[in-house]
Protein backbone atom coordinates (compact mmCIF):
# COMPACT_ATOMS: atom_id res chain seq x y z
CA UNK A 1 34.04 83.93 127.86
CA UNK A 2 37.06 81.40 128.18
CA UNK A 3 39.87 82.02 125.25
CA UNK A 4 39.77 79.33 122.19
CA UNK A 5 42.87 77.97 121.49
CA UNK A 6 44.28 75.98 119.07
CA UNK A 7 45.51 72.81 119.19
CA UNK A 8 49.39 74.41 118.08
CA UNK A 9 48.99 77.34 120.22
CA UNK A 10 47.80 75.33 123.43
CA UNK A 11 51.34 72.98 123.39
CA UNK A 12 53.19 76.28 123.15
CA UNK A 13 51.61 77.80 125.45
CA UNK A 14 52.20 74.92 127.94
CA UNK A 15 55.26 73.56 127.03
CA UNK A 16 56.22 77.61 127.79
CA UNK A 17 54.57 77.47 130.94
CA UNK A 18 56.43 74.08 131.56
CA UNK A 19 59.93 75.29 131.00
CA UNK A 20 59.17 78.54 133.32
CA UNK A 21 57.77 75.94 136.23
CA UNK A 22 60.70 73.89 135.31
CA UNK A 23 63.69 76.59 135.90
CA UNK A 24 61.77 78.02 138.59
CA UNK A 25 60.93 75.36 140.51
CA UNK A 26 62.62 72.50 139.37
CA UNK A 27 61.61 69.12 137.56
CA UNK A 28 59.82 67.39 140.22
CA UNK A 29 57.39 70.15 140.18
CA UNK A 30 56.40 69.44 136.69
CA UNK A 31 53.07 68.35 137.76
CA UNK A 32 49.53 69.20 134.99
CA UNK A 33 48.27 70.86 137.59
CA UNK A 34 51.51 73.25 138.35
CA UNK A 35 51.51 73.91 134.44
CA UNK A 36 48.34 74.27 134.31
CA UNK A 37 47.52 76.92 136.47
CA UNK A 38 51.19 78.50 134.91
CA UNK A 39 49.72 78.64 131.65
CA UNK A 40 46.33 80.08 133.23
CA UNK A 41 44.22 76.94 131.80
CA UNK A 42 42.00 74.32 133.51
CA UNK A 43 43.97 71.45 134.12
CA UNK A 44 41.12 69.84 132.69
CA UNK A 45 41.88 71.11 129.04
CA UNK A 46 45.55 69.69 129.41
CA UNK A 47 44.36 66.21 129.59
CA UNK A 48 43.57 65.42 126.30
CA UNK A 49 46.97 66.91 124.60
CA UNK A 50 49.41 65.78 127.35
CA UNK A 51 47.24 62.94 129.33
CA UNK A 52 50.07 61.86 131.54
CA UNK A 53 53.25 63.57 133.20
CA UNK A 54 55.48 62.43 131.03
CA UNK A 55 53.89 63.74 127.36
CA UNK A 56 53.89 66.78 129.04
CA UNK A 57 57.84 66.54 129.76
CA UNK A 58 58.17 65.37 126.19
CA UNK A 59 56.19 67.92 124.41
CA UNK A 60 58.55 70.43 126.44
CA UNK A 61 61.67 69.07 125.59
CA UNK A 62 60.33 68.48 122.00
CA UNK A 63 59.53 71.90 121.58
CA UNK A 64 62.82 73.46 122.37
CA UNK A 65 64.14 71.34 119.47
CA UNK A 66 61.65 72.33 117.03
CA UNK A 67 62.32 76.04 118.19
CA UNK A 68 66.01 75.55 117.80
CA UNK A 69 65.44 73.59 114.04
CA UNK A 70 62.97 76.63 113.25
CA UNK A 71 65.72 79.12 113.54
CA UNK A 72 67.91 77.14 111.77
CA UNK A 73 65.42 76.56 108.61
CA UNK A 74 65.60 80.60 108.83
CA UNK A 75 69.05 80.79 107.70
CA UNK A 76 69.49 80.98 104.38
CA UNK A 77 71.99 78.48 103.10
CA UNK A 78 73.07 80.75 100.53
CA UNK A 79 74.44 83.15 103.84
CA UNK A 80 78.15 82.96 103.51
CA UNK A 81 77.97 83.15 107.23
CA UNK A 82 75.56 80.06 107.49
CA UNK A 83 78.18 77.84 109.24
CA UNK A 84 78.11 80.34 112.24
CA UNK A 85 74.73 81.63 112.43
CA UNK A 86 73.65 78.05 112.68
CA UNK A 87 76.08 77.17 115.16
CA UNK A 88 75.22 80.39 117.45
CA UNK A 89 71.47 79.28 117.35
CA UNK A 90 72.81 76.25 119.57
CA UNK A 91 73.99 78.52 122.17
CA UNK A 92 72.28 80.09 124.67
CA UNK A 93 73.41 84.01 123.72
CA UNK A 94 70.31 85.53 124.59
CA UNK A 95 67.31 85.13 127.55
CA UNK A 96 65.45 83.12 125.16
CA UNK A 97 67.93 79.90 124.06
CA UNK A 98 69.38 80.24 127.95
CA UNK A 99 66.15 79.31 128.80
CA UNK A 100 65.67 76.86 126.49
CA UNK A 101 69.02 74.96 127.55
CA UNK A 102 68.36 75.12 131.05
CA UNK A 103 65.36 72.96 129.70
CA UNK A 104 67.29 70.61 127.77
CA UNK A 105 69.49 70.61 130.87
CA UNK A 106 67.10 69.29 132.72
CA UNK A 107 65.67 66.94 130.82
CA UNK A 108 68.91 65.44 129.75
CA UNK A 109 69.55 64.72 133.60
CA UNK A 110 66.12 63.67 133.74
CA UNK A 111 66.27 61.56 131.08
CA UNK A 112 69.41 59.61 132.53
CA UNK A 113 66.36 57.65 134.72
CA UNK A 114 63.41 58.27 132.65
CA UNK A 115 63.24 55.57 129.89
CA UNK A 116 60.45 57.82 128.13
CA UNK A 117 62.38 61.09 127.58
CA UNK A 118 65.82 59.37 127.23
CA UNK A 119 64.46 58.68 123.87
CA UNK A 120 63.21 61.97 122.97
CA UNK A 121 66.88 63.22 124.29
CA UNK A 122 68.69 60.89 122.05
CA UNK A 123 66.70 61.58 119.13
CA UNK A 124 67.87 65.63 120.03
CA UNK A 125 70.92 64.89 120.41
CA UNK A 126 71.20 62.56 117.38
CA UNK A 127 69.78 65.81 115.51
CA UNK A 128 72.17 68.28 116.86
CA UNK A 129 75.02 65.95 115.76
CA UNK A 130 73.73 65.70 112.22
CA UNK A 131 73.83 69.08 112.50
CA UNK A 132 77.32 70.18 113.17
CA UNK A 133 78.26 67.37 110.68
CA UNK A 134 76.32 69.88 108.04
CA UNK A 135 78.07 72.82 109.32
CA UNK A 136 81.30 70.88 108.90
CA UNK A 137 81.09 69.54 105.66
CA UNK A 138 79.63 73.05 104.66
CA UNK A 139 83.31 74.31 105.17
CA UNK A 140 84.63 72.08 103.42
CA UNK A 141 86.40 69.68 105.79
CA UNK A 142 87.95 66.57 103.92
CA UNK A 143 85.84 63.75 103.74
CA UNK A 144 87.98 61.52 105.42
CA UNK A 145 87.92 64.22 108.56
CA UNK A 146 84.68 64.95 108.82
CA UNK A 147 83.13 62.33 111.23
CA UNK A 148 86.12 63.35 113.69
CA UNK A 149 85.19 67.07 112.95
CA UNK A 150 81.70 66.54 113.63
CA UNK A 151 82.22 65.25 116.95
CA UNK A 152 84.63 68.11 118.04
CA UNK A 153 82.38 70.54 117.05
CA UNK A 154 79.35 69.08 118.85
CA UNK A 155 81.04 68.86 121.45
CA UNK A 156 82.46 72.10 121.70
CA UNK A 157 79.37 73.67 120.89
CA UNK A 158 77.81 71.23 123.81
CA UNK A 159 80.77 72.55 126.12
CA UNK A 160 80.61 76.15 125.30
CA UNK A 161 76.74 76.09 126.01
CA UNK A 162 77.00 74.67 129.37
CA UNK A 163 79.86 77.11 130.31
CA UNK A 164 77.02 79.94 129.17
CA UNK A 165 74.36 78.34 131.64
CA UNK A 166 76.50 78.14 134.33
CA UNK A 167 77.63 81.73 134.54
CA UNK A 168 75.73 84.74 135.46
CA UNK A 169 73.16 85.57 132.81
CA UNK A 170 74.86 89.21 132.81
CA UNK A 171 78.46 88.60 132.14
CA UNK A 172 79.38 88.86 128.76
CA UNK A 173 79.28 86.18 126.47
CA UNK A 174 81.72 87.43 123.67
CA UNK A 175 84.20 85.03 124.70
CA UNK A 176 82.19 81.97 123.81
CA UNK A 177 81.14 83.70 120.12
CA UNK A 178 85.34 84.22 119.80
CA UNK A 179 86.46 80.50 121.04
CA UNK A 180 83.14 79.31 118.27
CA UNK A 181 84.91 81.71 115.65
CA UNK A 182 88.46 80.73 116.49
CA UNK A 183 87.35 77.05 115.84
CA UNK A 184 85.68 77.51 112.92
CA UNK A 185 88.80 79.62 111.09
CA UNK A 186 90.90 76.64 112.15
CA UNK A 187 88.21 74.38 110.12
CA UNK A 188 87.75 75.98 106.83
């Protein structure tokens, strides 16, 4: 007898099953059918959550940010620490969040041409930003410097987290924790 799913635990289990197809064999193989048979579903039962291509690439992408949010609602903002535990959620330190930027990696080339996710990747990105401006003004940057401080951090943070990506998932990754930890001494 065929497993009953729920509506929640169906889009995880294909957007997983799209970011594994995805990394593995690239974007333009983001087909139902590929993820489908990934997730080890009909494609039949993917039509009515994600009826077209690109609501599956969108729920993908989509979840990865509410993963990312999820961990970050975790963190208790009474954590003296909550400034860096936040901002080590957004990089990819473990298998997990390296596989979930090589996702938003891919979309966010994708979404260069792809009118549909470029908005779903600028509403991400718009959150991330939002984000590092509540790390900053949680260590008590002046006002006045926060909006410049926001930026830097994002973009540091953005920076650091493609320098992860691009080098061999078993090198060490203490340096990028120490450059995140350097920064953030400098800003409180």
């Amino acid at each position: 007898m065929p497993r009953v799913l729920d509506a929640e635990e169906r889009n995880r289990l294909v957007s997983e099953a799209a970011w594994r197809v995805l990394v593995r064999d690239g974007i333009q193989a983001l087909s139902v059918r590929r993820i489908a048979a990934e997730a080890g579903l009909p494609p039949s039962s993917l039509r009515y959550t994600f009826p077209t291509q690109a609501s599956v690439r969108i729920g993908a992408y989509e979840m990865v940010a509410e993963r990312l949010m999820a961990r970050v609602a975790a963190i208790s903002p009474d954590d003296d620490r909550w400034a860096r535990l936040v901002l080590l959620e957004l990089l990819p330190l473990d298998a997990q969040r390296r596989l979930e930027m090589e996702v938003c990696l891919a979309f966010g080339t994708a979404a260069m041409t792809d009118p549909e996710l470029r908005h779903t990747f600028r509403s991400v990105h718009r959150d991330e930003r939002a984000l590092c401006e509540r790390v900053v003004r949680s260590v008590r940057v002046a006002a006045a410097d926060v909006p410049v401080e926001a930026e830097r951090l994002h973009a540091l943070v953005d920076g650091l987290a493609l320098h992860l990506v691009r080098q061999d998932p078993e090198e060490d990754t203490g340096w990028a924790v120490r450059v995140l930890d350097a920064h953030l001494a400098r800003l409180g």
